[in-house]
N, C-alpha and C. Protein backbone atom coordinates (compact mmCIF):
# COMPACT_ATOMS: atom_id res chain seq x y z
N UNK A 1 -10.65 13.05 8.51
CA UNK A 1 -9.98 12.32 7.45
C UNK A 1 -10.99 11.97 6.37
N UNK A 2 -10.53 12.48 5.32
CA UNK A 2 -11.80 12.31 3.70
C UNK A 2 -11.11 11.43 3.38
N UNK A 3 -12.09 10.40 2.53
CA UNK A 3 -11.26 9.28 1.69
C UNK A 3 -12.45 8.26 1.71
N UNK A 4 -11.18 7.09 1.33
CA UNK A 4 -11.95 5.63 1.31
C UNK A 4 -11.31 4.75 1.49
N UNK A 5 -11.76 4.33 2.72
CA UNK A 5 -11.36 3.15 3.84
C UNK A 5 -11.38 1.89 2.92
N UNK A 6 -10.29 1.27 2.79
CA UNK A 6 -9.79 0.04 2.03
C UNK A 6 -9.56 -1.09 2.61
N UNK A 7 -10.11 -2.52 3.14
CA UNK A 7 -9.93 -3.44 3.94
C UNK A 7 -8.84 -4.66 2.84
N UNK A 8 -8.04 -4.81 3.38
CA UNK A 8 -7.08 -5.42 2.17
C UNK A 8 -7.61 -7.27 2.90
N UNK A 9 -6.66 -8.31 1.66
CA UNK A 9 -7.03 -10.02 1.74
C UNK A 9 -6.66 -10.16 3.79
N UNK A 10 -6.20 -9.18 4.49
CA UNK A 10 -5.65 -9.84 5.89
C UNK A 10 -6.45 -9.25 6.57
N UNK A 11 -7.47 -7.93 6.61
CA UNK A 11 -8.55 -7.63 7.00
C UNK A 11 -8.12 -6.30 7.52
N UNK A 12 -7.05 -5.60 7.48
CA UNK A 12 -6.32 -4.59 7.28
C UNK A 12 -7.13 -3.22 6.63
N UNK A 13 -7.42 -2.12 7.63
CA UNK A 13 -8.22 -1.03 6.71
C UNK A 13 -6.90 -0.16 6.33
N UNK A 14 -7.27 0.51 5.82
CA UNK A 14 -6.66 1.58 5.28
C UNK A 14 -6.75 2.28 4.20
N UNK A 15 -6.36 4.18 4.33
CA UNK A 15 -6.96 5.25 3.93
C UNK A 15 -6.73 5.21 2.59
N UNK A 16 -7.47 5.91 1.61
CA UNK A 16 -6.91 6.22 0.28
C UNK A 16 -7.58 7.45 0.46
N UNK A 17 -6.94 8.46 0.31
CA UNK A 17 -7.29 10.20 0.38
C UNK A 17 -8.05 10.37 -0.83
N UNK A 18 -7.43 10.69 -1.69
CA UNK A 18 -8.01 10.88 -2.82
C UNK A 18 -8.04 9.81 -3.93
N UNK A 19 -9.22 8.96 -3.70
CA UNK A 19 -8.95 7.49 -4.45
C UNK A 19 -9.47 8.09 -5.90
N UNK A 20 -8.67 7.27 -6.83
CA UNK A 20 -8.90 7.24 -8.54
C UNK A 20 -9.25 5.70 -8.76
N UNK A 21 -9.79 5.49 -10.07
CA UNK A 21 -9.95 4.49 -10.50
C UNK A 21 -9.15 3.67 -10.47
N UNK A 22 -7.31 3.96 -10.67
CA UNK A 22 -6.56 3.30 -10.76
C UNK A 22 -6.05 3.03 -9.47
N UNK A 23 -6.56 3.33 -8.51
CA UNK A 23 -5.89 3.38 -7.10
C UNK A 23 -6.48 2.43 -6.48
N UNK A 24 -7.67 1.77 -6.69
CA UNK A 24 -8.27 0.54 -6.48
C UNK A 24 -7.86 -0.75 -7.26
N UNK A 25 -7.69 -0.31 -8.84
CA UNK A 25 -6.93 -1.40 -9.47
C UNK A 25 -5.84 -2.05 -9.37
N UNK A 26 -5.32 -0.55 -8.58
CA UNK A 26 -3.20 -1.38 -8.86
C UNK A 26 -3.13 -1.79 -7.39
N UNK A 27 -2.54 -3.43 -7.20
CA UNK A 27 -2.25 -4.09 -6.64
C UNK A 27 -1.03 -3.61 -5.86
N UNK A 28 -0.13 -3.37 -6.84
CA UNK A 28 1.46 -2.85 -5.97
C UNK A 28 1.71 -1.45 -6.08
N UNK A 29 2.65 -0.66 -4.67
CA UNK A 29 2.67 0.38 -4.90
C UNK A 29 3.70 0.79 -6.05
N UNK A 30 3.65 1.89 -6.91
CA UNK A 30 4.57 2.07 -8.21
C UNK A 30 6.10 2.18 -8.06
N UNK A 31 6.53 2.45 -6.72
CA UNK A 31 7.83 3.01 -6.33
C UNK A 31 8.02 2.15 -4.78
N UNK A 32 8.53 0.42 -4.75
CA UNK A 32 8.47 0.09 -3.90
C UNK A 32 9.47 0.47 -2.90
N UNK A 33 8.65 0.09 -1.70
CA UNK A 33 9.64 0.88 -0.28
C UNK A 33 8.84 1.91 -0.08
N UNK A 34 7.86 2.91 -0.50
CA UNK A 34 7.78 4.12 -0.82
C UNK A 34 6.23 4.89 -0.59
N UNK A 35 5.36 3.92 -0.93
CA UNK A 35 3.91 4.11 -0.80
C UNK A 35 3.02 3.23 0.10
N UNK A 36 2.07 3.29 1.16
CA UNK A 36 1.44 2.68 1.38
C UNK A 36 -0.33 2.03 0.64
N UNK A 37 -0.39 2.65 0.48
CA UNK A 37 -1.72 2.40 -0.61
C UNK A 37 -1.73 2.94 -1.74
N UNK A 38 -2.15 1.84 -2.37
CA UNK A 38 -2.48 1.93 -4.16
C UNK A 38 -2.61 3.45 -4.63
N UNK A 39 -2.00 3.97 -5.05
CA UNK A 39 -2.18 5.16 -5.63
C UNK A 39 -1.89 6.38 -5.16
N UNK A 40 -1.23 6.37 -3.55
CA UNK A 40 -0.70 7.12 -2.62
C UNK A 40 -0.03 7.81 -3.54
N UNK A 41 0.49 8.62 -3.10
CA UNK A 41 2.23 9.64 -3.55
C UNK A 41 3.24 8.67 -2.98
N UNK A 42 4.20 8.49 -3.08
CA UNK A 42 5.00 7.93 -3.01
C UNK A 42 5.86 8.47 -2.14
N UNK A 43 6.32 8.48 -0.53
CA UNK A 43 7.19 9.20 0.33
C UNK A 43 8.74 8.74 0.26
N UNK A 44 9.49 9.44 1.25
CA UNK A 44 11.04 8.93 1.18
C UNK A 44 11.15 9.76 2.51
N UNK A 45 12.45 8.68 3.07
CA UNK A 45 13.19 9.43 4.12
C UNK A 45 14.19 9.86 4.43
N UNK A 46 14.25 11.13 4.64
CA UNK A 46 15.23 11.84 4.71
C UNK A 46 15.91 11.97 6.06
N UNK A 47 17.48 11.64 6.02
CA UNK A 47 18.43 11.73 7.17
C UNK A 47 18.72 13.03 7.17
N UNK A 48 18.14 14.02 7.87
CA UNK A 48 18.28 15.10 8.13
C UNK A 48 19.30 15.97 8.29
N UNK A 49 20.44 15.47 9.35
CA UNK A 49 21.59 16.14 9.03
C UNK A 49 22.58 15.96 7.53
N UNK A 50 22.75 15.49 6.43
CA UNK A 50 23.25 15.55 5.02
C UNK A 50 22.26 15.52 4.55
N UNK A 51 21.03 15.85 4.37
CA UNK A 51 19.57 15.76 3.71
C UNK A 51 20.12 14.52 2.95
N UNK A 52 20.12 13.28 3.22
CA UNK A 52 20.40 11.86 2.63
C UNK A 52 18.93 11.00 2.47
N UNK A 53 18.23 11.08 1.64
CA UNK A 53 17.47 10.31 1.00
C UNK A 53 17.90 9.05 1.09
N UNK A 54 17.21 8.15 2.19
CA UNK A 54 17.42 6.56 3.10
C UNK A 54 17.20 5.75 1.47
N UNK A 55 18.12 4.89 0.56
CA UNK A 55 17.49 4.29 -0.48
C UNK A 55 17.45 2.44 -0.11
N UNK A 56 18.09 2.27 1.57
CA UNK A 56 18.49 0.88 1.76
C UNK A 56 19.02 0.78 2.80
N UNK A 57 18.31 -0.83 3.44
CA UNK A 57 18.72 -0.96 4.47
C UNK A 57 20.38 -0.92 5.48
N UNK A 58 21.26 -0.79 4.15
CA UNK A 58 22.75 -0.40 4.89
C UNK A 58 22.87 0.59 4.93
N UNK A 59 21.63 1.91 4.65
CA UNK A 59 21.71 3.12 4.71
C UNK A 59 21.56 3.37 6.13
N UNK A 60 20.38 2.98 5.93
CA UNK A 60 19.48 3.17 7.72
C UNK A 60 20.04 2.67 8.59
N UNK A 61 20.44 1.15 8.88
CA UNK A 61 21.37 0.48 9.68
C UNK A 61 22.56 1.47 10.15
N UNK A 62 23.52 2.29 8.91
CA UNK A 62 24.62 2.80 9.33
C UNK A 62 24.32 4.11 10.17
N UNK A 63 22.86 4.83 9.71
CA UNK A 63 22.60 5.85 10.31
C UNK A 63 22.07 5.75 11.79
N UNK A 64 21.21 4.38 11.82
CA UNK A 64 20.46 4.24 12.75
C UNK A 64 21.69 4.37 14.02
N UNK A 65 23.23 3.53 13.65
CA UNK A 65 24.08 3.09 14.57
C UNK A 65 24.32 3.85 14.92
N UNK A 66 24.76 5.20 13.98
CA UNK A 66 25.28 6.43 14.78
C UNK A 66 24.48 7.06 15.76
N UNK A 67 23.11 6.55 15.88
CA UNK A 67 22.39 7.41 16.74
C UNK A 67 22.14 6.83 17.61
N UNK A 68 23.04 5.33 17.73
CA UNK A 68 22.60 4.93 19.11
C UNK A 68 21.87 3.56 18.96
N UNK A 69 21.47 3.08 17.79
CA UNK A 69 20.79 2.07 17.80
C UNK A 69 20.62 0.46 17.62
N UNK A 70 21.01 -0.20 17.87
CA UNK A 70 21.68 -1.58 17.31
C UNK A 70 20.93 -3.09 17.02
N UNK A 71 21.25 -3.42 16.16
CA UNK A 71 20.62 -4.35 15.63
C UNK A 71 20.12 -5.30 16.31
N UNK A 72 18.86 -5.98 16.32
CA UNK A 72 18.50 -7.13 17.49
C UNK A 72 18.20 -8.28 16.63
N UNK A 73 18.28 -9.63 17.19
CA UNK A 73 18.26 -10.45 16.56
C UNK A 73 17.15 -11.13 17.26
N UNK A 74 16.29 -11.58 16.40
CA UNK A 74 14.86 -12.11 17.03
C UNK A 74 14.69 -13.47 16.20
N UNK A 75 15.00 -14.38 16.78
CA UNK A 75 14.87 -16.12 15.80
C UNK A 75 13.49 -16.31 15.84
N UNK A 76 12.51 -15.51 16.85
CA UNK A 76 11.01 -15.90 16.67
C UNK A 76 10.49 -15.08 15.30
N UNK A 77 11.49 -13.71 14.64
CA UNK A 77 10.29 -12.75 14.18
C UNK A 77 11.43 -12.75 12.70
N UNK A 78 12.10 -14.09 12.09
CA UNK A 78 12.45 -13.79 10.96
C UNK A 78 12.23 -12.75 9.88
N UNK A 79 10.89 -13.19 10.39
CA UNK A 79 10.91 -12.49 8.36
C UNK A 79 11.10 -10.08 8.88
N UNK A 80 11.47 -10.11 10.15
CA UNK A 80 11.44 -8.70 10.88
C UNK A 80 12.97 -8.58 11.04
N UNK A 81 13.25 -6.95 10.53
CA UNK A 81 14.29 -6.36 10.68
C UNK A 81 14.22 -5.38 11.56
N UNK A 82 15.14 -5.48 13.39
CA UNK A 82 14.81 -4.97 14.71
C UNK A 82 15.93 -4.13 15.18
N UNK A 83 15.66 -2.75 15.00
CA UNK A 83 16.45 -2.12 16.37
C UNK A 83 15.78 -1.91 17.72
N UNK A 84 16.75 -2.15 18.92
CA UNK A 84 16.44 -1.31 20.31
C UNK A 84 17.88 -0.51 20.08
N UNK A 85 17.10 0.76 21.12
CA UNK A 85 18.12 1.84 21.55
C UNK A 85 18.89 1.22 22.37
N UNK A 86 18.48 0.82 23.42
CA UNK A 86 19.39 0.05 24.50
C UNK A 86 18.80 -1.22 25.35
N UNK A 87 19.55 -1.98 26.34
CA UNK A 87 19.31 -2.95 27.10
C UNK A 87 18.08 -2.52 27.82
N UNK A 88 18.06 -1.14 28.07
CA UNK A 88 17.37 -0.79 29.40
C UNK A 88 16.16 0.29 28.73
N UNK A 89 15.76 0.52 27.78
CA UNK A 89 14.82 0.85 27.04
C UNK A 89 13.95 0.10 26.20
N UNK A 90 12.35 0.29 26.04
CA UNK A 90 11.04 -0.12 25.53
C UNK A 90 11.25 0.12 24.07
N UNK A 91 12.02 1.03 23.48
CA UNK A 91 12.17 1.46 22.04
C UNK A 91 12.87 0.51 21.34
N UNK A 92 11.92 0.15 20.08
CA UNK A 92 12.02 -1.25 19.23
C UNK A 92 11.39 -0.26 17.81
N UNK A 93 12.19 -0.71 17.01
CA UNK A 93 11.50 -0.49 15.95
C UNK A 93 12.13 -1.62 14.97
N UNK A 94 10.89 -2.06 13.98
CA UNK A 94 10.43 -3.19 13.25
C UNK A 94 10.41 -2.88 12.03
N UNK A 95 11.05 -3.68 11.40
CA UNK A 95 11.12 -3.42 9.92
C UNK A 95 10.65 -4.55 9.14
N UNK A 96 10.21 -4.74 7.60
CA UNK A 96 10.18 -5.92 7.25
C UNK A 96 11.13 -5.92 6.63
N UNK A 97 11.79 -7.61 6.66
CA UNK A 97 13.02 -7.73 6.06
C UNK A 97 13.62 -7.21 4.45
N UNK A 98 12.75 -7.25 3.36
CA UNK A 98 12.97 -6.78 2.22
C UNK A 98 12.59 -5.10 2.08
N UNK A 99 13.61 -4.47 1.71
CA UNK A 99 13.40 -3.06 1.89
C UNK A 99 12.15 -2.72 0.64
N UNK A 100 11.88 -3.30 -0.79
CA UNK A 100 10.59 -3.04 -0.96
C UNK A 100 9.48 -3.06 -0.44
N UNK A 101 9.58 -3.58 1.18
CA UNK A 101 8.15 -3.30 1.39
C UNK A 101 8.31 -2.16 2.78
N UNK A 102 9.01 -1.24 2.69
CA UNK A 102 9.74 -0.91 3.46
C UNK A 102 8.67 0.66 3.34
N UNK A 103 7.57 0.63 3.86
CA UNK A 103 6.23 1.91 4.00
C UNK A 103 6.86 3.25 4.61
N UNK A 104 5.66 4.00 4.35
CA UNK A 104 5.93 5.00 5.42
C UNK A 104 5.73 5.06 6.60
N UNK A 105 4.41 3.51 7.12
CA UNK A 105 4.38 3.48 8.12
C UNK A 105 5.44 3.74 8.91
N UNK A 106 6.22 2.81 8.51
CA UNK A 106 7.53 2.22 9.13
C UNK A 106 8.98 3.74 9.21
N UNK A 107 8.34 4.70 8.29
CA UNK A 107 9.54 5.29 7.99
C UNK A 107 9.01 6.60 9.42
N UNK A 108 6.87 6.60 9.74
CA UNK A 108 7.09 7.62 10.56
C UNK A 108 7.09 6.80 11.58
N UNK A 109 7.36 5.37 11.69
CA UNK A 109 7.87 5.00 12.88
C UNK A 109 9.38 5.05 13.35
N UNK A 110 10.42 5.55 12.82
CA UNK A 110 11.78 5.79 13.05
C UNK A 110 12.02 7.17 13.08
N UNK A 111 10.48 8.13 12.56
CA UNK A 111 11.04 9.45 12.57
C UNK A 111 10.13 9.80 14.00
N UNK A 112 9.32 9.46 14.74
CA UNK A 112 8.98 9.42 16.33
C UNK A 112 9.87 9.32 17.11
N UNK A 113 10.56 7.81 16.62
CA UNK A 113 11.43 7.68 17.61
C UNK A 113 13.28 8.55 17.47
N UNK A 114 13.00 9.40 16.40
CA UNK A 114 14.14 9.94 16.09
C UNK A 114 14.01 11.40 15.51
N UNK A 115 13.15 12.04 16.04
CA UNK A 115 13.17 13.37 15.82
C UNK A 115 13.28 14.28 15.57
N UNK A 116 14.60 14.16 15.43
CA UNK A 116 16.00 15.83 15.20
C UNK A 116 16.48 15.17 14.18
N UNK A 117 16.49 13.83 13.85
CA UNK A 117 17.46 13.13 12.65
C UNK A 117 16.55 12.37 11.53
N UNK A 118 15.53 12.40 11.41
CA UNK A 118 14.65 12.13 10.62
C UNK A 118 13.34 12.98 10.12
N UNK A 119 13.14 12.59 8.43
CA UNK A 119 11.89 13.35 8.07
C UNK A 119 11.22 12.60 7.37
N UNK A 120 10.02 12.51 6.79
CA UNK A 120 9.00 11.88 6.28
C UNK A 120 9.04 12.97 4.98
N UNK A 121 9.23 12.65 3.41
CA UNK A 121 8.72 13.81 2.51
C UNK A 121 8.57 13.22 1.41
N UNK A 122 7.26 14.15 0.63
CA UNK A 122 7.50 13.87 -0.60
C UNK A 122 8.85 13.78 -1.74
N UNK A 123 9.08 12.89 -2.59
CA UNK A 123 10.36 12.92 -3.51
C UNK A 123 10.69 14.24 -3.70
N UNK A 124 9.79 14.98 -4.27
CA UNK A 124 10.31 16.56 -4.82
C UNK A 124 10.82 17.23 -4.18
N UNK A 125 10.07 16.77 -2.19
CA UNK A 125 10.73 18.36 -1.46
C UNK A 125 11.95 17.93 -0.77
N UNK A 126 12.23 17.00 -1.07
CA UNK A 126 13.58 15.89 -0.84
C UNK A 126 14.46 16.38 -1.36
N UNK A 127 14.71 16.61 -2.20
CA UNK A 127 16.20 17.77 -3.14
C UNK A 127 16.40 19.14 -2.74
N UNK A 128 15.52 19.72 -1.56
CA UNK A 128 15.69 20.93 -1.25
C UNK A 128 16.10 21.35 -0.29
């Protein structure tokens, strides 16, 4: 991995591939929901069977349901938006509540746990 390791105010590293001047300057990513570090490309996720570009959480919610997944309610982890697959399964996935901050971490964490029905892509190769 080439780049430059970025320690953010919570002590948080993370990559910048090909850092620019402006990729250290800008504070927020340009296309929120979408980028993890300053100056990244900007990703999106695609629901694979209608190639549906995810733009919001009643997107994902409705897709997530069809596949099985249902909403959990956690009074300890407010500010977190939670599916499990089931009663009797370890699979949790975590969201933060406002879909602008809504990464790719987070997006290749639903496409692990969802395989055949999710993709990770750049905007452009998203229309194809």
């Amino acid at each position: 991995m080439s780049g430059v390791w970025i320690f953010d105010k919570n002590g948080v590293a993370r990559l910048i591939s090909n850092p620019t001047r402006e990729s250290f300057e800008q504070k927020e990513p340009p296309y929120p929901g979408t980028a993890t570090a300053p100056g990244a490309r900007p990703k999106v996720l695609v629901y694979l069977r209608e190639n549906q570009v995810i733009s919001s959480y009643t997107e994902l919610e409705q897709r997530l349901t069809e596949l099985g997944w249902t909403r959990y309610e956690n009074s300890e982890k407010p500010n977190l938006l939670q599916f499990h697959k089931s009663q009797n399964s370890a699979d949790l996935i975590s969201l933060p509540i406002n879909f602008a901050n809504f990464k790719s971490l987070h997006m290749y964490d639903i496409v692990v746990k969802n395989r055949s029905f999710f993709e990770v892509r750049d905007p452009a190769a998203s229309s194809s």
